[in-house]
N, C-alpha and C. Protein backbone atom coordinates (compact mmCIF):
# COMPACT_ATOMS: atom_id res chain seq x y z
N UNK A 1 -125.40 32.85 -173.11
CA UNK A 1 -124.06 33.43 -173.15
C UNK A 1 -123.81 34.22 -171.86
N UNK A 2 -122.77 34.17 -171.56
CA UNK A 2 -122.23 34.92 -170.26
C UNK A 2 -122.17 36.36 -170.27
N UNK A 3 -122.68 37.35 -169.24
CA UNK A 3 -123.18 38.53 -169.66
C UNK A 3 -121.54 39.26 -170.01
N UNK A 4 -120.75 38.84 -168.81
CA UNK A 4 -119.26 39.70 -169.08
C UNK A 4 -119.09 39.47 -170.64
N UNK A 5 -119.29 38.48 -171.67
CA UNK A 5 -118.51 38.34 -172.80
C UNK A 5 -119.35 38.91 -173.61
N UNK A 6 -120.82 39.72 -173.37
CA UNK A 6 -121.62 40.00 -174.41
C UNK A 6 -121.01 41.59 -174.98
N UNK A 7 -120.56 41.97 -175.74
CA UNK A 7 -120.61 43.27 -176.53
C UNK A 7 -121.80 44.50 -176.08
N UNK A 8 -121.26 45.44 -175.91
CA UNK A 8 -122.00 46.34 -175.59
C UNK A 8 -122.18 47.54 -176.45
N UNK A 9 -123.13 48.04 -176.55
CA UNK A 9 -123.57 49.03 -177.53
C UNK A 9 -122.74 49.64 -177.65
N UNK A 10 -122.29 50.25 -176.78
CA UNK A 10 -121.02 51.70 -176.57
C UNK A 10 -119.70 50.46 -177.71
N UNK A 11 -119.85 49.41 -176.97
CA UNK A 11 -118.62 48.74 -177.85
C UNK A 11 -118.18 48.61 -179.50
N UNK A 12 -119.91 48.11 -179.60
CA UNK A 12 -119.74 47.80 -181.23
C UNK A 12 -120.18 49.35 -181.81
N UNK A 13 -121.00 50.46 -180.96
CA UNK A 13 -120.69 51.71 -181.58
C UNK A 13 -119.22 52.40 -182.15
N UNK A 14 -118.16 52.09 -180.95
CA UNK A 14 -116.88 52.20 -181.19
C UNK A 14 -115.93 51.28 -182.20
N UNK A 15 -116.48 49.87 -182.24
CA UNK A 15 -116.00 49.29 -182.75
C UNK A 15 -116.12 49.46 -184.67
N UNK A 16 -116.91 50.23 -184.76
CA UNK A 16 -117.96 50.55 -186.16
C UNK A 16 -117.29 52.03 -186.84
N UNK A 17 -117.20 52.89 -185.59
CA UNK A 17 -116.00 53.76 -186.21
C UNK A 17 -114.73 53.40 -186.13
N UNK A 18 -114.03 52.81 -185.26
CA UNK A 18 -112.59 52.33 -185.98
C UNK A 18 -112.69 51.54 -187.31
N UNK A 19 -113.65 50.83 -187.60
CA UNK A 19 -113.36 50.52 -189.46
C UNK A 19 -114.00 51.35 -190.25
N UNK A 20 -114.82 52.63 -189.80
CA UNK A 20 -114.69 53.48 -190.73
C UNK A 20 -113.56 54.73 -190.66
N UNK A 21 -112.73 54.50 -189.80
CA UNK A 21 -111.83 55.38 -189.58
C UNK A 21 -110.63 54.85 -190.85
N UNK A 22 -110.20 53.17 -190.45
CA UNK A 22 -109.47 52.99 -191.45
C UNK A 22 -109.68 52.59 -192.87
N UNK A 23 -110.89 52.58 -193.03
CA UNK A 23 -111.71 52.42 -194.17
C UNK A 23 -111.68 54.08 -194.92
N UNK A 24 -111.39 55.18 -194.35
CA UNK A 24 -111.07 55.97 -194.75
C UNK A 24 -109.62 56.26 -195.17
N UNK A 25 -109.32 56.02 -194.26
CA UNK A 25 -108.02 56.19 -194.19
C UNK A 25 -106.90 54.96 -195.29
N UNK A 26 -107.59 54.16 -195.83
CA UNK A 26 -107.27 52.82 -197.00
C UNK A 26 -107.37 54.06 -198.11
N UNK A 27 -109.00 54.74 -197.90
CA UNK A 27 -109.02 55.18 -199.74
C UNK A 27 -108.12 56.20 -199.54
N UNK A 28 -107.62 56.91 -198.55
CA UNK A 28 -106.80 58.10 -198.38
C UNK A 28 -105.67 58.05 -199.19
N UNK A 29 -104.88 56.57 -198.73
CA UNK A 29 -103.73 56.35 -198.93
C UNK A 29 -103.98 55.69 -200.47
N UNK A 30 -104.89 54.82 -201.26
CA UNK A 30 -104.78 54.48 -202.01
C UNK A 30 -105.05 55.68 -203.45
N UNK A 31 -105.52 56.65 -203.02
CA UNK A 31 -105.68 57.73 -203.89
C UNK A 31 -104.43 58.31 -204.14
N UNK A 32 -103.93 58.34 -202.70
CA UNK A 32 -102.42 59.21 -203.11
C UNK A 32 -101.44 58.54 -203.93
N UNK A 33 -101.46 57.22 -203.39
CA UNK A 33 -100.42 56.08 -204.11
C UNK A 33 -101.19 56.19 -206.02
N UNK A 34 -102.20 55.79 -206.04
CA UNK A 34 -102.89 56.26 -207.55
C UNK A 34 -103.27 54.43 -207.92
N UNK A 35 -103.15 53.59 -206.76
CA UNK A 35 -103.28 52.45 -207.25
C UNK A 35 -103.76 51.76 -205.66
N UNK A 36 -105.07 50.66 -205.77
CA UNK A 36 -105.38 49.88 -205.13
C UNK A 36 -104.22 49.38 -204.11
N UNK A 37 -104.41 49.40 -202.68
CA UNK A 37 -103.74 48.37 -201.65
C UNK A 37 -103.59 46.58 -201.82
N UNK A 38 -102.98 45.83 -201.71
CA UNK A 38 -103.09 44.83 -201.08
C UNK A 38 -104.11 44.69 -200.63
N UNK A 39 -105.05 43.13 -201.08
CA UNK A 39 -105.93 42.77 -199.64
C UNK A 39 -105.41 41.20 -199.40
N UNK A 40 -106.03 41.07 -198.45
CA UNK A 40 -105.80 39.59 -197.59
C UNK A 40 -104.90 39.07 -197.92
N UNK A 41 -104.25 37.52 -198.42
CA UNK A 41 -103.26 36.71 -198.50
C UNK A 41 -102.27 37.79 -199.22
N UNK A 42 -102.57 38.64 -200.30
CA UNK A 42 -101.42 39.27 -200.90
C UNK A 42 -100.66 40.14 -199.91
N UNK A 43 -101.69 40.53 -199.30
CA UNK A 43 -101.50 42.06 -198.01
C UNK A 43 -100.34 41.87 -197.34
N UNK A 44 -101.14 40.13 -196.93
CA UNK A 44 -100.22 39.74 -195.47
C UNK A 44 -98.40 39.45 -196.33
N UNK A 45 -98.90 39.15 -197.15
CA UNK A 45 -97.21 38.51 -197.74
C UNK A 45 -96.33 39.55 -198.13
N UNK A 46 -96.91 40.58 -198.39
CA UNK A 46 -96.44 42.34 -198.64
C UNK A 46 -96.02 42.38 -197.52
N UNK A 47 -96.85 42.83 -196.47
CA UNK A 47 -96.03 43.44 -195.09
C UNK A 47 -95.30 42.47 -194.48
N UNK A 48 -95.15 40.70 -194.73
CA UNK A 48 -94.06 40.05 -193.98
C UNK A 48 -92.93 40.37 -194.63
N UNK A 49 -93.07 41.10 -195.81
CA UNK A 49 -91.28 41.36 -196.65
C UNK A 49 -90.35 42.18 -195.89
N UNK A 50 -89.03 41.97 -195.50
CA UNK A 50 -88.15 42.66 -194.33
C UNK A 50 -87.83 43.27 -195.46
N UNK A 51 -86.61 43.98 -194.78
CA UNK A 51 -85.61 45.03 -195.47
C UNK A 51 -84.72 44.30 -196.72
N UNK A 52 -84.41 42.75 -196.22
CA UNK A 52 -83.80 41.96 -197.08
C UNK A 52 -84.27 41.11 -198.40
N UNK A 53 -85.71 41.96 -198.31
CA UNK A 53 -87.16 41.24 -199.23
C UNK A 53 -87.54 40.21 -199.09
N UNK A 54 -87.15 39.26 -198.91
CA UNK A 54 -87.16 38.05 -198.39
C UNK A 54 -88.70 37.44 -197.55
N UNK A 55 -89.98 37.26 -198.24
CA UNK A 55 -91.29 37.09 -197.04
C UNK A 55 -90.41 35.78 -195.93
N UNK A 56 -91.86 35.88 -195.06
CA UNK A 56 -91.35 35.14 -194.02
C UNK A 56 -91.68 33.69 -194.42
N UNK A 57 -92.06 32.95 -195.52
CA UNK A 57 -92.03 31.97 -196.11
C UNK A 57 -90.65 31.47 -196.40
N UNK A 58 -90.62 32.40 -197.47
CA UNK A 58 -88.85 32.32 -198.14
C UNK A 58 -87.93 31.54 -196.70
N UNK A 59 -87.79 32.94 -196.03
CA UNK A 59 -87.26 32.56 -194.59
C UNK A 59 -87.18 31.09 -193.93
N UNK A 60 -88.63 30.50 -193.78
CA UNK A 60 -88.63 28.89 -193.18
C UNK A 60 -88.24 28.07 -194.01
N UNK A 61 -88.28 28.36 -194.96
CA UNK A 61 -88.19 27.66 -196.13
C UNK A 61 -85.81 27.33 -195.72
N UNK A 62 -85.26 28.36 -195.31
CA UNK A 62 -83.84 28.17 -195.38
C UNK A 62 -83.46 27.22 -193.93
């Protein structure tokens, strides 16, 4: 492997607290809400819903 593309300690050290940052920050918000987040396919189809509710399926679909 090419040395520029290899990951570096400092990297995946940093990289290890940003998902425990938002890994905190998930139960933060899901405590306050009083109910589990979205994960994966549901997640993504939650946050494509606009103002008009409408996911971005619906949308191609017209």
């Amino acid at each position: 492997m090419d040395d520029k593309r290899k990951s570096s300690k400092a990297g995946k050290r940093a990289a290890e607290g940003l998902r425990e940052a938002a890994s905190k920050e998930e139960e933060k918000t899901e405590s306050k809400m009083g109910q589990d987040l979205a994960k994966g396919a549901d997640r993504f189809e939650e946050r494509s819903k606009s103002s008009d509710g409408r996911s971005a399926g619906e949308k191609q679909k017209d």
